[in-house]
PDB file of N, CA and C in Angstrom:
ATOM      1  N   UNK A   1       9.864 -14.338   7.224  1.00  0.00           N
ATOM      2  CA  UNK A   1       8.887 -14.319   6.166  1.00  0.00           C
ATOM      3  C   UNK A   1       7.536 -13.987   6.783  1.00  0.00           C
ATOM      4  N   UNK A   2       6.712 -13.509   5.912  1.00  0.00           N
ATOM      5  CA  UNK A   2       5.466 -12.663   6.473  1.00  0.00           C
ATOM      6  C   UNK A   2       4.573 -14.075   6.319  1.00  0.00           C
ATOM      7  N   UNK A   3       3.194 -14.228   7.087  1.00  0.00           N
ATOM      8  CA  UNK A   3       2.761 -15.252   7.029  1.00  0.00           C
ATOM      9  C   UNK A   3       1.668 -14.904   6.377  1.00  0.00           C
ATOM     10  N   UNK A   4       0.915 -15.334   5.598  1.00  0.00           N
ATOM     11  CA  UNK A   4      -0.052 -15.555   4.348  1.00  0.00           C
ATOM     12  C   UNK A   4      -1.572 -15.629   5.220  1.00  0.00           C
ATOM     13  N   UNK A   5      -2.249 -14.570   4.095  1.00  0.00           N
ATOM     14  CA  UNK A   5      -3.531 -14.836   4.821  1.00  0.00           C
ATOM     15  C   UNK A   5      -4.523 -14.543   3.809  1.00  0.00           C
ATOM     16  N   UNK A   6      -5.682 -14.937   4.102  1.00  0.00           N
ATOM     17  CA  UNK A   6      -6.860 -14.963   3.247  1.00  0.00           C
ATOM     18  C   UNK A   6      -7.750 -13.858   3.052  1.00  0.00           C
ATOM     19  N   UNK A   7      -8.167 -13.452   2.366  1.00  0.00           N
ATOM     20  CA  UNK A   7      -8.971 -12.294   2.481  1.00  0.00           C
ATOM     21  C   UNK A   7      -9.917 -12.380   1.544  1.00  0.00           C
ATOM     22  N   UNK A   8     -11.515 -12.195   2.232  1.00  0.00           N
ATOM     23  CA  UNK A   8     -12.564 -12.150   1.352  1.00  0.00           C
ATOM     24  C   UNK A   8     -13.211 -11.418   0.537  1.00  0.00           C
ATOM     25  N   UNK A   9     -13.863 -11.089  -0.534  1.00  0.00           N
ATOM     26  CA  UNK A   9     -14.326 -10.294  -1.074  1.00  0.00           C
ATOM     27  C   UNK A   9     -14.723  -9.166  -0.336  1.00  0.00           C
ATOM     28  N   UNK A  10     -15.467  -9.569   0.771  1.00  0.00           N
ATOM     29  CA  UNK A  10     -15.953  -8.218   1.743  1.00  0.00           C
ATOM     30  C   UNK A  10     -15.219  -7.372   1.924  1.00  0.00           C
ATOM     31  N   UNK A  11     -13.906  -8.358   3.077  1.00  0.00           N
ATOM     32  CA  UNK A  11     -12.710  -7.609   3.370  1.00  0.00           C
ATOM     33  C   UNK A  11     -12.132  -6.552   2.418  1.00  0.00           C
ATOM     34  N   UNK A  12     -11.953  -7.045   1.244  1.00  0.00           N
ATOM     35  CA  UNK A  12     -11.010  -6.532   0.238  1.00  0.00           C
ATOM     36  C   UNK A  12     -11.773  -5.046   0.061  1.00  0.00           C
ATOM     37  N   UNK A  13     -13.383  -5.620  -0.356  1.00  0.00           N
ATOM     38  CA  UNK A  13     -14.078  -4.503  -0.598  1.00  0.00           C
ATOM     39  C   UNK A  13     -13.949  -2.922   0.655  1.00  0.00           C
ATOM     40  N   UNK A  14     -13.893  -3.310   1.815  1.00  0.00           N
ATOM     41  CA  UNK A  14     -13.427  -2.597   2.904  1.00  0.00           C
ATOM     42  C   UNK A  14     -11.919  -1.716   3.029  1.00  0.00           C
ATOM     43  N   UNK A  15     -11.257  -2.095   2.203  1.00  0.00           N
ATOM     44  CA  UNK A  15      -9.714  -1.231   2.359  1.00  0.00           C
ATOM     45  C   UNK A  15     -10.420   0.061   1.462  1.00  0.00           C
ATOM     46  N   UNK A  16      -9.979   1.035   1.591  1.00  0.00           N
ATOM     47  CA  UNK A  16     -10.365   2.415   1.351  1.00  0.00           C
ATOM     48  C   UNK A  16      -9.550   3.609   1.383  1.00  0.00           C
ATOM     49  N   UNK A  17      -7.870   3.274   1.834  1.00  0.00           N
ATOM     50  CA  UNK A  17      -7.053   4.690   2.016  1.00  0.00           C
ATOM     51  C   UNK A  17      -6.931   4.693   0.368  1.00  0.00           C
ATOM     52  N   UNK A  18      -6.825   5.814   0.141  1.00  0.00           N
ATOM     53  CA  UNK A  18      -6.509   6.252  -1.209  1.00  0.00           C
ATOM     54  C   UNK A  18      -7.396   5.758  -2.117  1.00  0.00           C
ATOM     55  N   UNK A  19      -7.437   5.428  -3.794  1.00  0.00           N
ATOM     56  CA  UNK A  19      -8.455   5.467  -4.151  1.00  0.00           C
ATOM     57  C   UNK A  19      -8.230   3.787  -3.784  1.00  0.00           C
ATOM     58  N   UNK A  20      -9.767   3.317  -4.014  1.00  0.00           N
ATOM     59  CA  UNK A  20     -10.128   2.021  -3.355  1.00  0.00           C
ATOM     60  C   UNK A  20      -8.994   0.770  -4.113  1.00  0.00           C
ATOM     61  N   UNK A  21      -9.196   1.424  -5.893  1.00  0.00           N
ATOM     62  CA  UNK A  21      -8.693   0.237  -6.538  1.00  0.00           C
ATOM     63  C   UNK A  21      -6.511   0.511  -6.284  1.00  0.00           C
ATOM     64  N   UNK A  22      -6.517   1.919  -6.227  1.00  0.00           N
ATOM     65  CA  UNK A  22      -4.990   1.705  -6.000  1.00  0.00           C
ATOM     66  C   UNK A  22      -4.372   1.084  -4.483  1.00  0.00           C
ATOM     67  N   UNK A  23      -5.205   1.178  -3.614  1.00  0.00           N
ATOM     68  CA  UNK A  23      -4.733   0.698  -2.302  1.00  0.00           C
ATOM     69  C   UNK A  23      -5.183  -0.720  -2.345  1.00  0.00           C
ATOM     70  N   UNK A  24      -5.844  -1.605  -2.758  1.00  0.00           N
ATOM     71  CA  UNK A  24      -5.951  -2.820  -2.860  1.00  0.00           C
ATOM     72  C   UNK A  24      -4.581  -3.563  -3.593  1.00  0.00           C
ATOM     73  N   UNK A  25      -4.394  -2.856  -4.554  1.00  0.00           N
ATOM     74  CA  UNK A  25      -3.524  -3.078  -5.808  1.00  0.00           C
ATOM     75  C   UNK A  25      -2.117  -3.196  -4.899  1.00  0.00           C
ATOM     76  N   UNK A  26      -1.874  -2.114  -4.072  1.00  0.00           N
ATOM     77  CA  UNK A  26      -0.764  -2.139  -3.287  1.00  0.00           C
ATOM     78  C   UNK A  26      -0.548  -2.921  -2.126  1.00  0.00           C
ATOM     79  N   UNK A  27      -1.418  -3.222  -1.760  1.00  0.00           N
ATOM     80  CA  UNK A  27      -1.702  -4.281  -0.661  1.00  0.00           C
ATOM     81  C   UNK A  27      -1.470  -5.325  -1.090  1.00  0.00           C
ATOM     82  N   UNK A  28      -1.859  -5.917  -2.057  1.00  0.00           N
ATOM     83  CA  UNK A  28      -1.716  -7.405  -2.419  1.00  0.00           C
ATOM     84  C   UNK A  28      -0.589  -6.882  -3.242  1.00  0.00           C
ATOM     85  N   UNK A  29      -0.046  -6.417  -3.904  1.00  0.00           N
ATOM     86  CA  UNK A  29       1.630  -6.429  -3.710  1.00  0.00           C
ATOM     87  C   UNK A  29       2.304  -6.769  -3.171  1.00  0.00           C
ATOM     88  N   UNK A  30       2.424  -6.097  -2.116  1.00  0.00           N
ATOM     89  CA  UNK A  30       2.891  -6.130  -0.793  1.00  0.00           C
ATOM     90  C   UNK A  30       2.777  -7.701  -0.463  1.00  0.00           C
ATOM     91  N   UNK A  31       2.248  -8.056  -0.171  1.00  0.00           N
ATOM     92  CA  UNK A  31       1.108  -9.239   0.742  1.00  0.00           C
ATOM     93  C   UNK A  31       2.406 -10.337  -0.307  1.00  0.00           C
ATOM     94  N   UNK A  32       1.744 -10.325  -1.728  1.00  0.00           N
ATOM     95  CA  UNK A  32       2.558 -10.826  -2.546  1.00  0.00           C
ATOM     96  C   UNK A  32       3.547 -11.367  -2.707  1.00  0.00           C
ATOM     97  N   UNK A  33       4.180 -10.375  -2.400  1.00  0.00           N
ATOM     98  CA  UNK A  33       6.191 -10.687  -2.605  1.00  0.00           C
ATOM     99  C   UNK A  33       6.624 -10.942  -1.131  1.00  0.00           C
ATOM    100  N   UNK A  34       4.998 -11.216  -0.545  1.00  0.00           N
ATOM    101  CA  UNK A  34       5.864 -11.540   1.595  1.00  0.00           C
ATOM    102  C   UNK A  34       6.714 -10.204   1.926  1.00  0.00           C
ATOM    103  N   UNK A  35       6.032  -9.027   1.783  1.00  0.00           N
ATOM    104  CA  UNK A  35       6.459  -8.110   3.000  1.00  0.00           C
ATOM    105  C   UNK A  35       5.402  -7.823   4.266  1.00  0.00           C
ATOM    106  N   UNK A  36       4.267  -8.269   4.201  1.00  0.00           N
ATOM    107  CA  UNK A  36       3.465  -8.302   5.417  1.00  0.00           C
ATOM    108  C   UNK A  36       1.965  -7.703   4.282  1.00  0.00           C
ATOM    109  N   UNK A  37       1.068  -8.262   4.948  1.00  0.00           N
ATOM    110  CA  UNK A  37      -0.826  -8.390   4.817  1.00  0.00           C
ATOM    111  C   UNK A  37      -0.499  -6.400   4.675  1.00  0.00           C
ATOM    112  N   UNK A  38      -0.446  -6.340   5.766  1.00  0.00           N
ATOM    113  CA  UNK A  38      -0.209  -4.562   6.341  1.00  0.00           C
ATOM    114  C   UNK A  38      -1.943  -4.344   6.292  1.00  0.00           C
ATOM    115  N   UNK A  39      -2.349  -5.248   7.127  1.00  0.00           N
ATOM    116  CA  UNK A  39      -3.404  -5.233   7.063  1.00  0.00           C
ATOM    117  C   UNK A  39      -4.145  -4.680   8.725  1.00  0.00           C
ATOM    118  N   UNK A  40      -4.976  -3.628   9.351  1.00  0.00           N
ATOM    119  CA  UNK A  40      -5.664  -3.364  10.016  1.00  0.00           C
ATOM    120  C   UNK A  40      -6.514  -3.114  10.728  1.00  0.00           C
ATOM    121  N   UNK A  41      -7.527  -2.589  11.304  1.00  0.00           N
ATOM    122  CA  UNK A  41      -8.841  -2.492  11.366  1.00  0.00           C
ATOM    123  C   UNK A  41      -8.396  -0.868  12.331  1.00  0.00           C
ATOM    124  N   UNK A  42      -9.483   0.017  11.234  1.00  0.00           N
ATOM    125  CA  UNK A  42      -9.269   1.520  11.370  1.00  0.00           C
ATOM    126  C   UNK A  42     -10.503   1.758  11.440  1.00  0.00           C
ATOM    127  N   UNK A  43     -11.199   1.508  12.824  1.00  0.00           N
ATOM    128  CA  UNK A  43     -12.077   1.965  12.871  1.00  0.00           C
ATOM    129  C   UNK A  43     -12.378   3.743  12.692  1.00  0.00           C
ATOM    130  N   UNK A  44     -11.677   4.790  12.893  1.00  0.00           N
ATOM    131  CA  UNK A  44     -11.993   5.716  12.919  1.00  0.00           C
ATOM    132  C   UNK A  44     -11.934   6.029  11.239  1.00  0.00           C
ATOM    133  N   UNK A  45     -11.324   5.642  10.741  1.00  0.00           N
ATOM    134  CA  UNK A  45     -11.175   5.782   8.718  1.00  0.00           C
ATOM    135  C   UNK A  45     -12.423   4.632   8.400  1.00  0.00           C
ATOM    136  N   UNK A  46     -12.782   4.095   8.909  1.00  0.00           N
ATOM    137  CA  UNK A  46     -14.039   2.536   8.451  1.00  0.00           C
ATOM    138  C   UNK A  46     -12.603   1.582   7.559  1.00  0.00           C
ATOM    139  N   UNK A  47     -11.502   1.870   7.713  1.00  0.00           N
ATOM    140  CA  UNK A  47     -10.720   0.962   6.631  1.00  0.00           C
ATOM    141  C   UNK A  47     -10.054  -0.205   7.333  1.00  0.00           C
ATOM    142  N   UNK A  48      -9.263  -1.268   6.017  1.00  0.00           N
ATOM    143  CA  UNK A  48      -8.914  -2.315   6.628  1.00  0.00           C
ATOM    144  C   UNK A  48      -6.874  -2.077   6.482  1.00  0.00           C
ATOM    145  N   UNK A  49      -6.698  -1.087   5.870  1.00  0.00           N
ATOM    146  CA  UNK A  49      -5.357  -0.562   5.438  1.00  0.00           C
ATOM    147  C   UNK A  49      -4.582  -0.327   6.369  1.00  0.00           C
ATOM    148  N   UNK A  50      -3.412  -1.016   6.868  1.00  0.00           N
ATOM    149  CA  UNK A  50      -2.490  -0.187   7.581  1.00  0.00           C
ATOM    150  C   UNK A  50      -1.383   0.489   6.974  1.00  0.00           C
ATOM    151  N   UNK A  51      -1.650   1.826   7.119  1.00  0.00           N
ATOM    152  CA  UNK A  51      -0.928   2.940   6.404  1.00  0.00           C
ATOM    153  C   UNK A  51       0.331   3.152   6.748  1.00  0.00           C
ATOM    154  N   UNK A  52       0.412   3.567   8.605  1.00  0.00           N
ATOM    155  CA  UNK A  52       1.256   3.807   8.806  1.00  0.00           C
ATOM    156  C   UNK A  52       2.366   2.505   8.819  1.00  0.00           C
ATOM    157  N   UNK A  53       2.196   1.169   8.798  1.00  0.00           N
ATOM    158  CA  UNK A  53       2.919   0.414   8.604  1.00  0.00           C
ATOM    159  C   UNK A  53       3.799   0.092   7.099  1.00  0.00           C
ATOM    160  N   UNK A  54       2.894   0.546   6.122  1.00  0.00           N
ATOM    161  CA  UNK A  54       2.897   0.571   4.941  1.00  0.00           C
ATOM    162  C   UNK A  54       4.465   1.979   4.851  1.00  0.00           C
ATOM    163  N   UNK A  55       3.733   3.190   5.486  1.00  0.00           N
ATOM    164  CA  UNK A  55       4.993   3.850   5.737  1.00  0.00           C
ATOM    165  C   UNK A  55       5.861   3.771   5.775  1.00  0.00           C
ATOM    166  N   UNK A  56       6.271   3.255   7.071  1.00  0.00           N
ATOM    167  CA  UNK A  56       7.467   2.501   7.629  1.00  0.00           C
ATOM    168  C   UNK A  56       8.187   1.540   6.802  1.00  0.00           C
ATOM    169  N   UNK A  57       7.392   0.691   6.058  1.00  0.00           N
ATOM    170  CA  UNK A  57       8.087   0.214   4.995  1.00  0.00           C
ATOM    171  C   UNK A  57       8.690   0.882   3.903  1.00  0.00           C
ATOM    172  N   UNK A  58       7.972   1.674   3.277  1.00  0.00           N
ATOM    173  CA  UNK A  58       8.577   2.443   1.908  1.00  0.00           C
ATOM    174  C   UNK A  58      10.098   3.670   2.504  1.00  0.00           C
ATOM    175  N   UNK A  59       9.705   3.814   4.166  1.00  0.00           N
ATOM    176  CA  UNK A  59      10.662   4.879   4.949  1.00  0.00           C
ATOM    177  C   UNK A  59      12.128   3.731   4.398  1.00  0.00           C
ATOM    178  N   UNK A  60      11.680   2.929   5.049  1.00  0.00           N
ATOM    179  CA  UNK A  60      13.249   1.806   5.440  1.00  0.00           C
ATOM    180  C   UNK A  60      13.647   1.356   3.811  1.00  0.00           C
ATOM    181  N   UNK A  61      12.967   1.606   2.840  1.00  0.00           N
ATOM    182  CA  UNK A  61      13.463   1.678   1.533  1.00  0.00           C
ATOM    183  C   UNK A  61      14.081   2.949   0.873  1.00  0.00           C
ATOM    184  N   UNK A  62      13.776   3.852   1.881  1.00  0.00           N
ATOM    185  CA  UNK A  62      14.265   5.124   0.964  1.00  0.00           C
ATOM    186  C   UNK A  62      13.113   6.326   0.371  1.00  0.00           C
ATOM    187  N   UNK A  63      11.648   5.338   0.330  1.00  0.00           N
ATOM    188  CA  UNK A  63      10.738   6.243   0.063  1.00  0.00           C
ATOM    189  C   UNK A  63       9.492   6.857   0.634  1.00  0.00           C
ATOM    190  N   UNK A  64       9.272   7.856   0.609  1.00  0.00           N
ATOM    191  CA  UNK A  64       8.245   8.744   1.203  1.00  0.00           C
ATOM    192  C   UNK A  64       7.128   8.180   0.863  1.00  0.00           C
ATOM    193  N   UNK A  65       6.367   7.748   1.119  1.00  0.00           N
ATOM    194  CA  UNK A  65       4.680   6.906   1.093  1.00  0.00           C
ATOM    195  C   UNK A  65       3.824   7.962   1.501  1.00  0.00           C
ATOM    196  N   UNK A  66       2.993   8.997   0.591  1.00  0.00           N
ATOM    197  CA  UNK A  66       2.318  10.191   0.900  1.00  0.00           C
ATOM    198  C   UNK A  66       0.538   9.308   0.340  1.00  0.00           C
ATOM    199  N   UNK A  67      -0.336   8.605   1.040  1.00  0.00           N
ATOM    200  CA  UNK A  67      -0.899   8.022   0.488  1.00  0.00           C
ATOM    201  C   UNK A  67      -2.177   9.277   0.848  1.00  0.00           C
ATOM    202  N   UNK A  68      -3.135   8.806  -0.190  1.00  0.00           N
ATOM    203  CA  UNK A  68      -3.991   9.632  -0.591  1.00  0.00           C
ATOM    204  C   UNK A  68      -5.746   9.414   0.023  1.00  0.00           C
ATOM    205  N   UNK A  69      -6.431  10.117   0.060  1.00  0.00           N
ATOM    206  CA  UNK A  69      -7.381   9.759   0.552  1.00  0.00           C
ATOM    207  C   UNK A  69      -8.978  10.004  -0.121  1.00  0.00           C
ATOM    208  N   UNK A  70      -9.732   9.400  -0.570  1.00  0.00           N
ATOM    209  CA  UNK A  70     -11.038   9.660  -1.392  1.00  0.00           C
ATOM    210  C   UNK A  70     -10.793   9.149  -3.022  1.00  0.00           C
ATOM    211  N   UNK A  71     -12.065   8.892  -3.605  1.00  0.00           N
ATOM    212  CA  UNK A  71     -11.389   8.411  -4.790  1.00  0.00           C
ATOM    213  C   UNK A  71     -11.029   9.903  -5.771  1.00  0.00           C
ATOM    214  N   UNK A  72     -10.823  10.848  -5.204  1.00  0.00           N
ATOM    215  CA  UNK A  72     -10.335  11.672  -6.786  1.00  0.00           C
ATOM    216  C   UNK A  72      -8.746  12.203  -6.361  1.00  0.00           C
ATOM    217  N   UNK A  73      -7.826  11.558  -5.385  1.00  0.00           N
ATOM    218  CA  UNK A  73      -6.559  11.558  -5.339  1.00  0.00           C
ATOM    219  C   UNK A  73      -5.593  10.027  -5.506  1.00  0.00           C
ATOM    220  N   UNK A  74      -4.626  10.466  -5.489  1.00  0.00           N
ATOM    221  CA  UNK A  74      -3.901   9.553  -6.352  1.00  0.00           C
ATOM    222  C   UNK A  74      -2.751   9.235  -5.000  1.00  0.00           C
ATOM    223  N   UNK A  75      -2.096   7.809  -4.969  1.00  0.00           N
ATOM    224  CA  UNK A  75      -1.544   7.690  -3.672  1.00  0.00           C
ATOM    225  C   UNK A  75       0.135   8.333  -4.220  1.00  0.00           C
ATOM    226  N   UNK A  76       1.001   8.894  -3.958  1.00  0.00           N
ATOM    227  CA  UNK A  76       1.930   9.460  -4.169  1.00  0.00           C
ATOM    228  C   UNK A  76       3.303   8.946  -3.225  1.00  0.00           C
ATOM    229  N   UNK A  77       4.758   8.729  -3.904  1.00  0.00           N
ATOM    230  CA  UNK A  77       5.711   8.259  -3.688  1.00  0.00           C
ATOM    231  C   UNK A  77       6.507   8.832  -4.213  1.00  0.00           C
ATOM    232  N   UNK A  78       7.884   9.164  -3.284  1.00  0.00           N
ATOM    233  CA  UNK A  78       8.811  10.514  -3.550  1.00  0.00           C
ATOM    234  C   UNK A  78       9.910   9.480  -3.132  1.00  0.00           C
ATOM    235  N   UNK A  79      10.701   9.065  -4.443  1.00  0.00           N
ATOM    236  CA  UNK A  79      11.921   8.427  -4.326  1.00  0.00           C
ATOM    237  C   UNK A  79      13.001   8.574  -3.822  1.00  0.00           C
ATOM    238  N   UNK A  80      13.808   7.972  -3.100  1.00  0.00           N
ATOM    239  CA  UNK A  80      15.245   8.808  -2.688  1.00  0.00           C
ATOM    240  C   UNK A  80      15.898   9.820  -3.161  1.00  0.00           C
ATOM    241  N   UNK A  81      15.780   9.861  -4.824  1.00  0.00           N
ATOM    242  CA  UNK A  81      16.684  10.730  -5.448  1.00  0.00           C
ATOM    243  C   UNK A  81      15.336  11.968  -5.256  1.00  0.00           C
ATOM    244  N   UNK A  82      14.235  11.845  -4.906  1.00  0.00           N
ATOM    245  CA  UNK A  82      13.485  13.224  -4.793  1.00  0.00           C
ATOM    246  C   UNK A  82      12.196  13.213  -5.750  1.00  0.00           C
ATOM    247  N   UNK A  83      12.149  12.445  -7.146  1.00  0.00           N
ATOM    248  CA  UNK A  83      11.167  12.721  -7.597  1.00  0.00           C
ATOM    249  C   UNK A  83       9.652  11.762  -7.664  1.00  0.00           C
ATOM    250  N   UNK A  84       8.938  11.832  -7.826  1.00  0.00           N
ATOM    251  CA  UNK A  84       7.757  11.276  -7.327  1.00  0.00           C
ATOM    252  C   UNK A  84       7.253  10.704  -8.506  1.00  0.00           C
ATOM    253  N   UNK A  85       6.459   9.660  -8.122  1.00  0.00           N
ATOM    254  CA  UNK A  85       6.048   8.421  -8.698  1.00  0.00           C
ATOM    255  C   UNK A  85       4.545   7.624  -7.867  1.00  0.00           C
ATOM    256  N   UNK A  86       3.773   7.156  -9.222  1.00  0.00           N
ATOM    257  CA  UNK A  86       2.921   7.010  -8.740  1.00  0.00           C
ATOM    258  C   UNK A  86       2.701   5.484  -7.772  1.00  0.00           C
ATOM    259  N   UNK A  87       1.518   5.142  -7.569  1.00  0.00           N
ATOM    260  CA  UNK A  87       1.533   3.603  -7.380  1.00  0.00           C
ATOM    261  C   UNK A  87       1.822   2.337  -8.376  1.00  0.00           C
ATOM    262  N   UNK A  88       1.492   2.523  -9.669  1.00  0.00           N
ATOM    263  CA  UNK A  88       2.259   2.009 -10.685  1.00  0.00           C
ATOM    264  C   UNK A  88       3.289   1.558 -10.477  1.00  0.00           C
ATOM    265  N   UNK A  89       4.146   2.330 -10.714  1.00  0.00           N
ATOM    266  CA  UNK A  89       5.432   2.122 -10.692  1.00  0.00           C
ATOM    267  C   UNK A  89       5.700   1.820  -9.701  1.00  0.00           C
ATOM    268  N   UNK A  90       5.703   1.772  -8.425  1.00  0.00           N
ATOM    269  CA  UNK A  90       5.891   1.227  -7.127  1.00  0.00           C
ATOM    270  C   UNK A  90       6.082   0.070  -7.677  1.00  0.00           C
ATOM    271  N   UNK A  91       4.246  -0.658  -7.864  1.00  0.00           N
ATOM    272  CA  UNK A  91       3.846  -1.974  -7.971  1.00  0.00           C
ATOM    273  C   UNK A  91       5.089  -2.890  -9.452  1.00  0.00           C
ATOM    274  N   UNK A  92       5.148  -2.105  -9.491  1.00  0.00           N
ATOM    275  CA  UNK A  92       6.360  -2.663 -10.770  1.00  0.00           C
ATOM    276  C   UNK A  92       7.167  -3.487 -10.006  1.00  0.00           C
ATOM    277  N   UNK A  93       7.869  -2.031  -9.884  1.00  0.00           N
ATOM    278  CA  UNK A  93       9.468  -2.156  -8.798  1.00  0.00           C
ATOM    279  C   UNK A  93       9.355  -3.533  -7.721  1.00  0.00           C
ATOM    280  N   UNK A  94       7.655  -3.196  -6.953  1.00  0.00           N
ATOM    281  CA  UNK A  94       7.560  -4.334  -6.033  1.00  0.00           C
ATOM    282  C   UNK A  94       7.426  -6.031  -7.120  1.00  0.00           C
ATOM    283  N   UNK A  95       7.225  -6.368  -7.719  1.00  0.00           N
ATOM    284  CA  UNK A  95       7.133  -7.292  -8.501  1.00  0.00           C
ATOM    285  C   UNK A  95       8.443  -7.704  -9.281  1.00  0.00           C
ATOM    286  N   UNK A  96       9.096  -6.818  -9.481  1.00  0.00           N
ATOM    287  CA  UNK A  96      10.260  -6.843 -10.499  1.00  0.00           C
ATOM    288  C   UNK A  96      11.943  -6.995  -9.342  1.00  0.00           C
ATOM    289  N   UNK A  97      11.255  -6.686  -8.040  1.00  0.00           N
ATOM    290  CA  UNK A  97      12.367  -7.027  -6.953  1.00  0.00           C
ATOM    291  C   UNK A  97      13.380  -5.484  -7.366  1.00  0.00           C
ATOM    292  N   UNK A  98      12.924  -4.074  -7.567  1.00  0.00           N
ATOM    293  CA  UNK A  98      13.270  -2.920  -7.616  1.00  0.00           C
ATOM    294  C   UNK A  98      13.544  -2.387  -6.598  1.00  0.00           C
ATOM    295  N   UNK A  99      12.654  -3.105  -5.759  1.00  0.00           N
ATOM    296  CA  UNK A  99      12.566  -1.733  -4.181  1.00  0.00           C
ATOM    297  C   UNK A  99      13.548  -2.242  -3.154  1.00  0.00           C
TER     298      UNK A  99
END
């Protein structure tokens, strides 16, 4: 089990891959249902997101994690069977015990 951690307004305010409010959203998902914080310090991005870990997770599920960067893109997920889906629906699946 992933171990639980706190995170402050600042912090939170600091995650930044993709648009600000969908990568938070996915993070505490994540964090959520105890698959890990997937939390970092990127200094060269200024972010607190670990992406490529985040990767690795959606890989070992089956899905492609194409995450996005600035707020006018959208973080993108290409399901086993091939077709793509947004963070939404991820966050579903992750809540609903889908993935």
């Amino acid at each position: 089990m992933a171990e639980k951690i706190e995170l402050t307004e600042e912090q939170i305010a600091r995650i930044s891959a993709g648009t600000s409010g969908e990568s938070v959203d996915l993070m505490l998902a994540l964090a959520a249902e105890e698959y890990g914080p997937y939390i970092k310090v990127n200094e060269n991005r200024n972010d607190l997101l670990d992406i490529e870990g985040m990767q690795e997770f959606f890989a070992s599920r089956g899905y492609k994690f194409i995450p996005a960067f600035g707020d006018q893109e959208l973080n993108l997920f290409i399901a086993p069977d091939g077709l793509p889906y947004g963070n939404d629906y991820i966050i579903h699946l992750l809540r609903n015990g889908g993935l």
